[in-house]
Every structure is written in C-alpha cells, then in structure tokens.
C-alpha atoms as a PDB file:
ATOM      1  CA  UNK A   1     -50.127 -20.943 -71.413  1.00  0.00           C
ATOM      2  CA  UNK A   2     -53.353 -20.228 -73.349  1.00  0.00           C
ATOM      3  CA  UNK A   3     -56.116 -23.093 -74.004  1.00  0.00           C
ATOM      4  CA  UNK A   4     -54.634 -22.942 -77.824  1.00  0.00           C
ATOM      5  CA  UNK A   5     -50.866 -23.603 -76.759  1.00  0.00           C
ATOM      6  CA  UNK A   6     -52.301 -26.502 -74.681  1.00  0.00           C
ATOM      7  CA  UNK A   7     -53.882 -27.828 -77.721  1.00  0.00           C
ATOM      8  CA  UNK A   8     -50.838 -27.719 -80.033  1.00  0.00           C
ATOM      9  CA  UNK A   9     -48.765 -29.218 -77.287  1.00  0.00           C
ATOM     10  CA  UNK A  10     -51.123 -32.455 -77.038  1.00  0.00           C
ATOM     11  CA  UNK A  11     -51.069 -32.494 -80.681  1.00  0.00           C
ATOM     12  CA  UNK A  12     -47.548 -32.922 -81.254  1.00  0.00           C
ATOM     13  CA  UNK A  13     -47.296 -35.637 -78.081  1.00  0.00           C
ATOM     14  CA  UNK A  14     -49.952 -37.190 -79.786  1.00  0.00           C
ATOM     15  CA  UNK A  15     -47.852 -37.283 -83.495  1.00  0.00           C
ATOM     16  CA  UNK A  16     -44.494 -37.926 -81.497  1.00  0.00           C
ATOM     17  CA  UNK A  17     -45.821 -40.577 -79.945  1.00  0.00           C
ATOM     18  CA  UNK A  18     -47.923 -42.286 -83.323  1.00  0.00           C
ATOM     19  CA  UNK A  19     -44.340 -41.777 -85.379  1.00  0.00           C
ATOM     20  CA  UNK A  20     -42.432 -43.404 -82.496  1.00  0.00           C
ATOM     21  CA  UNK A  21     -44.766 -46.523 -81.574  1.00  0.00           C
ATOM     22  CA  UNK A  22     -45.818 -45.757 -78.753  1.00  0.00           C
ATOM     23  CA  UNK A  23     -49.217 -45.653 -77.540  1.00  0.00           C
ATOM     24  CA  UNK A  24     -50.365 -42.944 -75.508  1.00  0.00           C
ATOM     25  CA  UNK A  25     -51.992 -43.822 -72.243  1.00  0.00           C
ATOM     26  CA  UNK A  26     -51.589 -40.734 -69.986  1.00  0.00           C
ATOM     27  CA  UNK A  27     -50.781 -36.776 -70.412  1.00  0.00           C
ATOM     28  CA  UNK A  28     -49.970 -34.647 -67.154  1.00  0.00           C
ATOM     29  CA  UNK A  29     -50.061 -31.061 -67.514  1.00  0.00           C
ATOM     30  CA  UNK A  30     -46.575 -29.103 -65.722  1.00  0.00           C
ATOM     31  CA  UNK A  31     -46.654 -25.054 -65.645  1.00  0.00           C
ATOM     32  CA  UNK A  32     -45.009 -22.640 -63.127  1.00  0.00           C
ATOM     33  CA  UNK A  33     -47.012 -23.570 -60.473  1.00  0.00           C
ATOM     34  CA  UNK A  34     -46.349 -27.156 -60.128  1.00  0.00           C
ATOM     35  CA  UNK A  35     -44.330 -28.622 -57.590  1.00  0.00           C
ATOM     36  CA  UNK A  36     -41.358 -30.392 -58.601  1.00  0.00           C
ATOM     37  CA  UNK A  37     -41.674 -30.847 -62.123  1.00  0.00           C
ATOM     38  CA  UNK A  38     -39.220 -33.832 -62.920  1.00  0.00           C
ATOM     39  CA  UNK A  39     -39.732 -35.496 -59.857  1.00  0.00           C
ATOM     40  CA  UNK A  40     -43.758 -35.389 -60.615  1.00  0.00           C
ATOM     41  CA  UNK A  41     -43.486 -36.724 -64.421  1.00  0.00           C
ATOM     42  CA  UNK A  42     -40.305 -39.516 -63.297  1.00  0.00           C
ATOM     43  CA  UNK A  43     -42.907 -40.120 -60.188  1.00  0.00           C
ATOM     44  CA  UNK A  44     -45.827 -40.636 -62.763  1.00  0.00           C
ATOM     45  CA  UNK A  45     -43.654 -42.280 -65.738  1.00  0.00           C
ATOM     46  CA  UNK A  46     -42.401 -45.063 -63.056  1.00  0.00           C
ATOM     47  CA  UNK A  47     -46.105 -45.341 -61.850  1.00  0.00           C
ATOM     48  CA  UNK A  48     -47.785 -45.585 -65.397  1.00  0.00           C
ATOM     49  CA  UNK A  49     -44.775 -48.495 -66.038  1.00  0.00           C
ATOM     50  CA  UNK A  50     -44.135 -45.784 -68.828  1.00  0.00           C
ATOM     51  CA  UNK A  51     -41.436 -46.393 -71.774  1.00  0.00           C
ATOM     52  CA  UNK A  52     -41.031 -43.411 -72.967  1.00  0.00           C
ATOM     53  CA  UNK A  53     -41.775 -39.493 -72.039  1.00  0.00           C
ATOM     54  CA  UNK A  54     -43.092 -37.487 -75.027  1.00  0.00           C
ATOM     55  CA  UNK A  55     -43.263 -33.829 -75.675  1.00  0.00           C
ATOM     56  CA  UNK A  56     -42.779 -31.534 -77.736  1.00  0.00           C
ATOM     57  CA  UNK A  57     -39.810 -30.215 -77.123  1.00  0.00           C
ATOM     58  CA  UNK A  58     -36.676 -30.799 -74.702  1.00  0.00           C
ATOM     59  CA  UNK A  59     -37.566 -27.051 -73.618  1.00  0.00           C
ATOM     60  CA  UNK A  60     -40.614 -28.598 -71.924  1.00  0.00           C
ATOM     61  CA  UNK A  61     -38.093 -30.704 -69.227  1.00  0.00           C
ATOM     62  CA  UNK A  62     -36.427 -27.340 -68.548  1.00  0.00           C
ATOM     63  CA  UNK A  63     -32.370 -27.255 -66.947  1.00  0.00           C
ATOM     64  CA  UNK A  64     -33.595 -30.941 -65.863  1.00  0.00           C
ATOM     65  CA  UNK A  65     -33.861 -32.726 -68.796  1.00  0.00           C
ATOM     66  CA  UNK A  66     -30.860 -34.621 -68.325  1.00  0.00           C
ATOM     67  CA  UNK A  67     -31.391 -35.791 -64.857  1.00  0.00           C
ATOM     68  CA  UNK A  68     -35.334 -37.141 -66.273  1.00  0.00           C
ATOM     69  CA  UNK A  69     -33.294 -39.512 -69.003  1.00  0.00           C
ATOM     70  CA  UNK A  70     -32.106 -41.353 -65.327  1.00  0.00           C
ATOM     71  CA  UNK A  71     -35.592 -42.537 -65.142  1.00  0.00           C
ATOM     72  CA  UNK A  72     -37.456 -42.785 -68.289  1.00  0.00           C
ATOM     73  CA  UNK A  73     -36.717 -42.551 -72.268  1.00  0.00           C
ATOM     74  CA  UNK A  74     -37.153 -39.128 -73.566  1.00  0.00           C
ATOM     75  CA  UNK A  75     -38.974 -38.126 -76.777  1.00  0.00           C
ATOM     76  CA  UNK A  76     -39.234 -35.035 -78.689  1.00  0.00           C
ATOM     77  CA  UNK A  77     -39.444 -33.892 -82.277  1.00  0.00           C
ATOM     78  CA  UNK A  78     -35.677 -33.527 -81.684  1.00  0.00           C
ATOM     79  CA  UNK A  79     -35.161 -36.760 -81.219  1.00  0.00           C
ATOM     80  CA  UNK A  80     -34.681 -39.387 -78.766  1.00  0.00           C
ATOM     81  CA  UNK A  81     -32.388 -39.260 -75.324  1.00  0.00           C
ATOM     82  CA  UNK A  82     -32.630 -42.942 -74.461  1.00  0.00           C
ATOM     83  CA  UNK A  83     -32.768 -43.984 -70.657  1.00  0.00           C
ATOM     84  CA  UNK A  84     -29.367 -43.960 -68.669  1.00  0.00           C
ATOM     85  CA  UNK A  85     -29.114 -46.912 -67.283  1.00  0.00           C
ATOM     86  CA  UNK A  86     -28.225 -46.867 -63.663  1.00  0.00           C
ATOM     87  CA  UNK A  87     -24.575 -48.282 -62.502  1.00  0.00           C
ATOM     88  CA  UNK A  88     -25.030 -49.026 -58.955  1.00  0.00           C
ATOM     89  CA  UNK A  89     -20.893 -49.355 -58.718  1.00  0.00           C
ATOM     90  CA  UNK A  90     -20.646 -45.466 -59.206  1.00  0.00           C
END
C-alpha cells in the first residue's frame, strides 16, 4: 500500500466516521504482515471502549468480517453491520 492509498483510506474513516457521529479517537494500520488482523483491531476496539469500527470498506476486514461484528459495530461507506450480541445459551 503506497503513502497515497494510506492517505485516502484515513480520509474516508475520517468522513465515515463525521457522517456517522462518531468521533475518532484512534486509527491502527493492518497490511500483510500483521499478525492476526481481527483479533488485533477486536483486541484494540475492546481496549479503546470503542463503539464502532470504521473503514472504508468491508474489503478491509477481509473473509473475517463477520466474525469482527461479534465484538464491535462495523462501519463502512456500505453501510452499517451492527454488533451481534452474544447469547451465552448457544
């Protein structure tokens, strides 16, 4: 990811967030290299007392998307995936 494709990305966070009322108080970076993607932005999301997870696109969760919405609310340009709640009876 070039310096340029970093800047869009924050950009649109940035506008996601403003449009959705949220305010932004922390952006992590995730490429190929890092470790356990999800687990690193749920870790960070539950540490940060989070609301929401913003970017640009639900191409940026990769295949694990759906298992992130277990911890946090999602936000894209897309849309919304709103938190799963947990059932601890399943």
């Amino acid at each position: 990811m070039t310096q340029k494709d970093r800047e869009r990305d924050l950009r649109a966070i940035q506008s996601i967030a403003f449009d959705r009322g949220y305010e932004l108080t922390h952006v992590i970076t995730i490429d190929g290299a890092t470790y356990m993607p999800i687990t690193l932005i749920a870790y960070t999301a539950a540490k940060q007392s989070a609301d929401a997870v913003v970017a640009p696109s639900a191409h940026h969760f990769g295949e694990q998307g759906e298992k992130l919405a277990h911890a946090v609310t999602l936000e894209t340009w897309a849309g919304t995936v709103a938190r799963i709640g947990w059932d601890p009876t399943r």
